[in-house]
PDB file of N, CA and C in Angstrom:
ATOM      1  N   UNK A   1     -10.464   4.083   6.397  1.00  0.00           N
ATOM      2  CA  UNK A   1     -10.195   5.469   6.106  1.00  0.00           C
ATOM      3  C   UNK A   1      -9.672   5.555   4.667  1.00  0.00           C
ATOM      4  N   UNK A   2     -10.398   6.497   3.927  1.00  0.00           N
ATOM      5  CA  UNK A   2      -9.975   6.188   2.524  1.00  0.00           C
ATOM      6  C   UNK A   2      -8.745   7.232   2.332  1.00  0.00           C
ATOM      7  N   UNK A   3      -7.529   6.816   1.318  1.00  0.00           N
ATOM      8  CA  UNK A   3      -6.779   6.918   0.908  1.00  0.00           C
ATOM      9  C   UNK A   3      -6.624   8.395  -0.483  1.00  0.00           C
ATOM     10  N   UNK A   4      -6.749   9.549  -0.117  1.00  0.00           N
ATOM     11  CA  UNK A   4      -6.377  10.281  -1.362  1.00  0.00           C
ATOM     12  C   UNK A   4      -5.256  10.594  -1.744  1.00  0.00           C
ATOM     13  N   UNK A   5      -4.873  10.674  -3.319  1.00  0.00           N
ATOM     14  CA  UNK A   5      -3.416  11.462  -3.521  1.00  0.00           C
ATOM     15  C   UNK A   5      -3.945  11.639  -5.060  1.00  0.00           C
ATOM     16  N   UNK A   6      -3.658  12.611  -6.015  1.00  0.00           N
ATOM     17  CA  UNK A   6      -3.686  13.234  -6.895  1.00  0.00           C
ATOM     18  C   UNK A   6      -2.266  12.020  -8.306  1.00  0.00           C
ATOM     19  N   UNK A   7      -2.644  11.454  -9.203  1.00  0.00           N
ATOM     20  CA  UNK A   7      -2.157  10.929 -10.272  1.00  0.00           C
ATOM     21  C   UNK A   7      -2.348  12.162 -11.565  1.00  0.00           C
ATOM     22  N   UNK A   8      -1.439  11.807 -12.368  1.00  0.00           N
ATOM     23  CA  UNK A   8      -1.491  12.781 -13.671  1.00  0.00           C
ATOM     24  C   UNK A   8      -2.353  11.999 -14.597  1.00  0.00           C
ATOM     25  N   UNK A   9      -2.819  12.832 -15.545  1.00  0.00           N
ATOM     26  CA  UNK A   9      -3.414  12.393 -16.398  1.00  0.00           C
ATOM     27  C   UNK A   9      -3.181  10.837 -17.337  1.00  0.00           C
ATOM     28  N   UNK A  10      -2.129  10.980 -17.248  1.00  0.00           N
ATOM     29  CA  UNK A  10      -1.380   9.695 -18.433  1.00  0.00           C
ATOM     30  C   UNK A  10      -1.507   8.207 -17.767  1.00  0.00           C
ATOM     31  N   UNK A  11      -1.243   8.620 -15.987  1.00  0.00           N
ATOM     32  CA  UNK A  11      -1.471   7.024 -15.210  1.00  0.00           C
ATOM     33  C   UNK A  11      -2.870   7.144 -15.255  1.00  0.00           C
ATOM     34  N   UNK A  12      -3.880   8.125 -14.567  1.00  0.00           N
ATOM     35  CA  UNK A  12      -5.565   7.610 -15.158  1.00  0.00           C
ATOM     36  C   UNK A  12      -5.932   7.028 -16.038  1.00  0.00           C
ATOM     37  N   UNK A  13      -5.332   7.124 -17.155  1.00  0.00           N
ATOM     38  CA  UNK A  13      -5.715   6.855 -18.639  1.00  0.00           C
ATOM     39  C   UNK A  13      -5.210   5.507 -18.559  1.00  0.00           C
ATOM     40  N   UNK A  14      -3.852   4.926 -18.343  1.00  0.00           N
ATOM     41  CA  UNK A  14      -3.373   3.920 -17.983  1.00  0.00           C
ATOM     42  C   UNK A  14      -4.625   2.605 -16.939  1.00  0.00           C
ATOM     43  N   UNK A  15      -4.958   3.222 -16.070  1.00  0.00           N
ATOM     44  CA  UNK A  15      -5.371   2.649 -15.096  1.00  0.00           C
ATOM     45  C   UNK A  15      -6.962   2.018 -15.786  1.00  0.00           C
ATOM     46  N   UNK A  16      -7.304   3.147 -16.223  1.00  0.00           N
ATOM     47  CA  UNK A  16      -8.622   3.064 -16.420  1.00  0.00           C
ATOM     48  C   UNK A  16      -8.447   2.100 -18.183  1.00  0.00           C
ATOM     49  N   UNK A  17      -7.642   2.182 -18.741  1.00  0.00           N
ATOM     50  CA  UNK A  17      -7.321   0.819 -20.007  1.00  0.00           C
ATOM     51  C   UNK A  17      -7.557  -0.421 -19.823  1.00  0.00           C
ATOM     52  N   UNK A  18      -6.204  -0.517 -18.492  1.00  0.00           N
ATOM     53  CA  UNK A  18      -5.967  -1.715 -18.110  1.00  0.00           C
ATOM     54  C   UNK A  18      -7.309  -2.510 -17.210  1.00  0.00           C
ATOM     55  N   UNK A  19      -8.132  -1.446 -16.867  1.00  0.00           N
ATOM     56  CA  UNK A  19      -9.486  -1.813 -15.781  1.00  0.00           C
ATOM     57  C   UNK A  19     -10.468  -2.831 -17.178  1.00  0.00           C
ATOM     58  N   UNK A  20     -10.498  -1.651 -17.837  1.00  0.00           N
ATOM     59  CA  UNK A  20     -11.489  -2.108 -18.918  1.00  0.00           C
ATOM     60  C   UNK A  20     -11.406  -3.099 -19.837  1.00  0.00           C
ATOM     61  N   UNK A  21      -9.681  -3.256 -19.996  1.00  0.00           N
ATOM     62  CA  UNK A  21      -9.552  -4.586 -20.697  1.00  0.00           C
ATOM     63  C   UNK A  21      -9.713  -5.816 -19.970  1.00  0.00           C
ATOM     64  N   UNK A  22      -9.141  -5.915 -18.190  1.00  0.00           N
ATOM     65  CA  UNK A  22      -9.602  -7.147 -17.487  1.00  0.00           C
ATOM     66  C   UNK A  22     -10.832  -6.946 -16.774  1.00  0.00           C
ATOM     67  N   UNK A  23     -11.890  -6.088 -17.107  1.00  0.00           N
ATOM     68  CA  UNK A  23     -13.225  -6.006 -17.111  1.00  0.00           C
ATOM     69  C   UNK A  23     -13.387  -6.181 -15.682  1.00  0.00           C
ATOM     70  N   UNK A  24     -12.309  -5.409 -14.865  1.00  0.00           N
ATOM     71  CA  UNK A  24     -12.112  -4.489 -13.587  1.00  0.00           C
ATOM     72  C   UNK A  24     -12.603  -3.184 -12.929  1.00  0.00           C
ATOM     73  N   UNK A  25     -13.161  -2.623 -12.048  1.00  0.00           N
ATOM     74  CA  UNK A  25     -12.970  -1.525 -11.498  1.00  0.00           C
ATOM     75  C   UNK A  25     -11.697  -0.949 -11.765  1.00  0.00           C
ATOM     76  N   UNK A  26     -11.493   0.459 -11.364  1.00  0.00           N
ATOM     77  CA  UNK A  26      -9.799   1.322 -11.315  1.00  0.00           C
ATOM     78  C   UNK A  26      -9.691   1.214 -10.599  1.00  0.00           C
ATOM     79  N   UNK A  27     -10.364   0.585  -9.235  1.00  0.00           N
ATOM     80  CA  UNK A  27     -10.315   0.775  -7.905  1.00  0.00           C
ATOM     81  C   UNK A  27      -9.918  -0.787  -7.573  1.00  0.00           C
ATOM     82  N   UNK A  28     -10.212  -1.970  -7.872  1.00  0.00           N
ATOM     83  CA  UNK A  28      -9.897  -3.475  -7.965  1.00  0.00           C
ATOM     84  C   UNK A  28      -8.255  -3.747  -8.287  1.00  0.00           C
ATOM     85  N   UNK A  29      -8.187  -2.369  -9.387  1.00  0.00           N
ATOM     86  CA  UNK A  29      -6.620  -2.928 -10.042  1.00  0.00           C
ATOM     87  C   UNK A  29      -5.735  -2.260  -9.201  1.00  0.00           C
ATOM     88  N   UNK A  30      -6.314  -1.072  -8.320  1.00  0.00           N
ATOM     89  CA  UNK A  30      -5.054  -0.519  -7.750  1.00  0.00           C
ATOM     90  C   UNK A  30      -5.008  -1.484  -6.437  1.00  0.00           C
ATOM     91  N   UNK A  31      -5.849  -1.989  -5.579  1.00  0.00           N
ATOM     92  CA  UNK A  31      -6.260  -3.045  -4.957  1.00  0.00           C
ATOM     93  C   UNK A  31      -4.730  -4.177  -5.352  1.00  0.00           C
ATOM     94  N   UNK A  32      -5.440  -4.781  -6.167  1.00  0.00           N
ATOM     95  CA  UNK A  32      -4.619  -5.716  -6.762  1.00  0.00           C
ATOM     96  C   UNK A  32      -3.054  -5.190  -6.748  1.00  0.00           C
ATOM     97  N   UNK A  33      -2.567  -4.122  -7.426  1.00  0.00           N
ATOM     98  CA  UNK A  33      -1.744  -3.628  -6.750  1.00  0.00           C
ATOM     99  C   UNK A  33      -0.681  -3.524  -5.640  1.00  0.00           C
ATOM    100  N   UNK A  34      -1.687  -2.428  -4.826  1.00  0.00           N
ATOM    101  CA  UNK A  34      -1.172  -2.700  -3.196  1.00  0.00           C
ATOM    102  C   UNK A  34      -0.975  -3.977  -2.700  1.00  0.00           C
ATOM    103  N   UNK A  35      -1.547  -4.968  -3.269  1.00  0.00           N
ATOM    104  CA  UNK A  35      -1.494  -6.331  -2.591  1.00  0.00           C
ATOM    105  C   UNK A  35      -0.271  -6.863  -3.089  1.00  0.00           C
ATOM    106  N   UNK A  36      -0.144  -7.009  -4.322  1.00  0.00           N
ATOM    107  CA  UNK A  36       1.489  -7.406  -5.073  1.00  0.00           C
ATOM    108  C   UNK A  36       1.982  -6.555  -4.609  1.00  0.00           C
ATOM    109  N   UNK A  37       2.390  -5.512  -4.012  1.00  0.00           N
ATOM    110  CA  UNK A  37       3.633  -4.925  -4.017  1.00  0.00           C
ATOM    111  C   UNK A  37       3.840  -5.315  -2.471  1.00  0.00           C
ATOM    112  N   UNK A  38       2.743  -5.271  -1.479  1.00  0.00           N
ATOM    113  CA  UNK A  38       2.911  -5.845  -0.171  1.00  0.00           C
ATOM    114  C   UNK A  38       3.550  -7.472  -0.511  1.00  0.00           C
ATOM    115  N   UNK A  39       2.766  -8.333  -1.117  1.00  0.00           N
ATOM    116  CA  UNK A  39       3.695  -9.663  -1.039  1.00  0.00           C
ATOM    117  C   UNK A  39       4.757  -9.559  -1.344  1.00  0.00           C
ATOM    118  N   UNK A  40       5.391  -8.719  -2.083  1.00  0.00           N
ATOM    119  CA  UNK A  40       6.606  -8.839  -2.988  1.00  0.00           C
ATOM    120  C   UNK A  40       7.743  -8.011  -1.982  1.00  0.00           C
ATOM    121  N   UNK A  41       6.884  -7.443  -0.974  1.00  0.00           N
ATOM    122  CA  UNK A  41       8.202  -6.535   0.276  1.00  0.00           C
ATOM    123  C   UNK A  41       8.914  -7.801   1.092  1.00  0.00           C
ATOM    124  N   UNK A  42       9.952  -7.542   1.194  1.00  0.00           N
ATOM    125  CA  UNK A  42      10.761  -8.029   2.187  1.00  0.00           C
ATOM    126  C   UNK A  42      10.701  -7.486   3.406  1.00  0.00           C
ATOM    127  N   UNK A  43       9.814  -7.844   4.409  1.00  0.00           N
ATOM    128  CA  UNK A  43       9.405  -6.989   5.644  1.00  0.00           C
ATOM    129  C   UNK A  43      10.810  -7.082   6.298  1.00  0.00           C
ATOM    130  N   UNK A  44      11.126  -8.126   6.589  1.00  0.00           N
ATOM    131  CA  UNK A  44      12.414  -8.268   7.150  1.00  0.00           C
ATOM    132  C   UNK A  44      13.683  -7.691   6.826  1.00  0.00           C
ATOM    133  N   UNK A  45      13.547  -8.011   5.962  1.00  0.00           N
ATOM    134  CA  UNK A  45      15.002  -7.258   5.319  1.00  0.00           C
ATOM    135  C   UNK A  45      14.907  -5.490   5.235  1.00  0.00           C
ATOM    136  N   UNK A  46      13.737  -4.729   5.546  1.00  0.00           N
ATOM    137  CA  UNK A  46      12.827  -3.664   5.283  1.00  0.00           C
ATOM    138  C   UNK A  46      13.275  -3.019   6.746  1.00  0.00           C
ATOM    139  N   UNK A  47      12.761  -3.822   7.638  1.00  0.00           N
ATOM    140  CA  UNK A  47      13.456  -4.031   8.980  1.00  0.00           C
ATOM    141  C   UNK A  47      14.715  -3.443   9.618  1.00  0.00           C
ATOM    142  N   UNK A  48      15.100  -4.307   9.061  1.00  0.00           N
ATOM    143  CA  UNK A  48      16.882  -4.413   9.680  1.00  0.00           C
ATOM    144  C   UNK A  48      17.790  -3.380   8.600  1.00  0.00           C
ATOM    145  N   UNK A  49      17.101  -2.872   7.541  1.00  0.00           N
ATOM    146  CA  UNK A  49      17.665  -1.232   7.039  1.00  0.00           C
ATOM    147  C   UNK A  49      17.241  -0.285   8.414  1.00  0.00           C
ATOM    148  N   UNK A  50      15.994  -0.178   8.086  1.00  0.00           N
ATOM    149  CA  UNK A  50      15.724   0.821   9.309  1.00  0.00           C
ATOM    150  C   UNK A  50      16.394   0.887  10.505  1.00  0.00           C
ATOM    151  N   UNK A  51      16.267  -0.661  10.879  1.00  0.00           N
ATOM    152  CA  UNK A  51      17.344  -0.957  12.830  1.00  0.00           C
ATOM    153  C   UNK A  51      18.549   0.176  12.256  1.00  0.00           C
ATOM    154  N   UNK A  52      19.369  -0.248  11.277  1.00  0.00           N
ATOM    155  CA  UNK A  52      20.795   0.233  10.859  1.00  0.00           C
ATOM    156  C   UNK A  52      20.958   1.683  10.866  1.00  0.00           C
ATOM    157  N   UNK A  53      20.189   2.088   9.798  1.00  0.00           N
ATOM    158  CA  UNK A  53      20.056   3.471   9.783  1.00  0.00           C
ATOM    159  C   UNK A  53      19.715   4.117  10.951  1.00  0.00           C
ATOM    160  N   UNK A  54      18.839   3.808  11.870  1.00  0.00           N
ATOM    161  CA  UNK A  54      18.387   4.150  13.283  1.00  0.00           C
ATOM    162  C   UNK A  54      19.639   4.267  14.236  1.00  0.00           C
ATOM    163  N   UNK A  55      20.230   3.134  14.239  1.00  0.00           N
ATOM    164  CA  UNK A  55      21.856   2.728  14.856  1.00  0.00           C
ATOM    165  C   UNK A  55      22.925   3.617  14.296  1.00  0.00           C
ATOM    166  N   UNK A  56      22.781   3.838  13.254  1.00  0.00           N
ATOM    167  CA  UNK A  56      23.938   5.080  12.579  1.00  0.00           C
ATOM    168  C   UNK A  56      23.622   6.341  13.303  1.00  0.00           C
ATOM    169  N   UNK A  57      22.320   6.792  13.146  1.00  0.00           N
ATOM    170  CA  UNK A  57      21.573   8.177  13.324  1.00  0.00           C
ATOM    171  C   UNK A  57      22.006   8.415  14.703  1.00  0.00           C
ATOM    172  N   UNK A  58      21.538   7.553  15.432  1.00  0.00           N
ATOM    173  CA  UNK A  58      22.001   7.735  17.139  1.00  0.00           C
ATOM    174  C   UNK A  58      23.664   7.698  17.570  1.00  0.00           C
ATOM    175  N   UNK A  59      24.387   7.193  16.992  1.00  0.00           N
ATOM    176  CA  UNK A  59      26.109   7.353  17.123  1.00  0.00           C
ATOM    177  C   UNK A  59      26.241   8.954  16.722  1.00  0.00           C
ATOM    178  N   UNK A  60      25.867   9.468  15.267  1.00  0.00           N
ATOM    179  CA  UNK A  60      26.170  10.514  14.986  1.00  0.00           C
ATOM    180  C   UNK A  60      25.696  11.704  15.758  1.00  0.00           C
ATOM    181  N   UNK A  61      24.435  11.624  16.203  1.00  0.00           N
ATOM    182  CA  UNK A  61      24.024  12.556  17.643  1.00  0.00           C
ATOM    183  C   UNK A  61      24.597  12.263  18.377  1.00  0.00           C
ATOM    184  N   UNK A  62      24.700  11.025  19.000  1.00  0.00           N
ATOM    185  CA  UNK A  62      25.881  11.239  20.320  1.00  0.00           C
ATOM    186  C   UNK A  62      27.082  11.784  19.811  1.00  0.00           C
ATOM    187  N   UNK A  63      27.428  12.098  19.184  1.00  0.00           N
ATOM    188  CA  UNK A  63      29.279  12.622  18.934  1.00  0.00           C
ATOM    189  C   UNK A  63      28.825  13.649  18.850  1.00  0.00           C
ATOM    190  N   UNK A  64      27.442  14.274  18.550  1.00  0.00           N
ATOM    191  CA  UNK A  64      27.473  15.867  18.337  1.00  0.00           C
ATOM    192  C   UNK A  64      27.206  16.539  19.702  1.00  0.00           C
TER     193      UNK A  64
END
Protein backbone atom coordinates (compact mmCIF):
# COMPACT_ATOMS: atom_id res chain seq x y z
CA UNK A 1 0.00 0.00 0.00
CA UNK A 2 1.72 3.05 -1.07
CA UNK A 3 2.59 5.69 1.30
CA UNK A 4 1.47 9.54 0.55
CA UNK A 5 2.30 12.77 2.47
CA UNK A 6 3.01 16.18 0.89
CA UNK A 7 7.10 17.61 1.45
CA UNK A 8 7.89 21.39 0.74
CA UNK A 9 9.64 22.44 -1.93
CA UNK A 10 13.26 22.84 -0.41
CA UNK A 11 13.28 18.86 0.88
CA UNK A 12 12.26 17.86 -3.00
CA UNK A 13 15.00 19.79 -4.22
CA UNK A 14 17.15 18.24 -1.48
CA UNK A 15 16.06 14.75 -2.25
CA UNK A 16 16.14 14.89 -5.78
CA UNK A 17 20.28 16.43 -5.51
CA UNK A 18 21.23 13.94 -3.33
CA UNK A 19 19.38 11.09 -5.83
CA UNK A 20 21.31 12.46 -8.72
CA UNK A 21 24.58 12.79 -7.23
CA UNK A 22 24.54 8.90 -5.92
CA UNK A 23 22.95 8.17 -9.31
CA UNK A 24 19.72 7.00 -7.26
CA UNK A 25 16.02 7.11 -7.69
CA UNK A 26 14.14 9.81 -4.98
CA UNK A 27 12.36 6.89 -4.27
CA UNK A 28 15.72 4.39 -3.42
CA UNK A 29 17.03 7.27 -1.11
CA UNK A 30 13.95 7.68 0.85
CA UNK A 31 13.98 3.73 0.94
CA UNK A 32 17.38 3.86 2.17
CA UNK A 33 16.15 6.10 4.63
CA UNK A 34 13.29 4.36 6.25
CA UNK A 35 15.66 1.55 6.55
CA UNK A 36 18.43 3.59 8.64
CA UNK A 37 16.15 5.11 10.72
CA UNK A 38 14.35 1.58 11.43
CA UNK A 39 17.94 0.05 12.30
CA UNK A 40 18.90 2.89 14.28
CA UNK A 41 15.30 2.56 16.61
CA UNK A 42 15.59 1.10 19.81
CA UNK A 43 12.45 -1.12 19.58
CA UNK A 44 12.89 -2.01 23.04
CA UNK A 45 13.60 0.76 24.74
CA UNK A 46 10.57 2.34 22.29
CA UNK A 47 8.62 -0.29 24.15
CA UNK A 48 8.93 0.09 27.64
CA UNK A 49 8.24 4.21 27.14
CA UNK A 50 4.99 3.27 25.85
CA UNK A 51 4.36 0.19 28.74
CA UNK A 52 5.14 3.46 31.18
CA UNK A 53 3.22 6.01 29.77
CA UNK A 54 0.29 3.43 29.30
CA UNK A 55 0.86 2.56 33.23
CA UNK A 56 0.75 6.32 34.16
CA UNK A 57 -2.41 6.97 31.85
CA UNK A 58 -4.40 4.14 33.57
CA UNK A 59 -3.56 5.25 37.45
CA UNK A 60 -4.65 8.77 36.45
CA UNK A 61 -8.16 7.48 35.10
CA UNK A 62 -8.58 5.37 37.87
CA UNK A 63 -8.33 8.33 40.44
CA UNK A 64 -10.69 10.20 38.19
Amino acid sequence: MPVQSRIDRELAEQFKEVAEFKGLSEAEIIRQLIRDYVDATDVDELAEHLRADIERRIKKFKKN
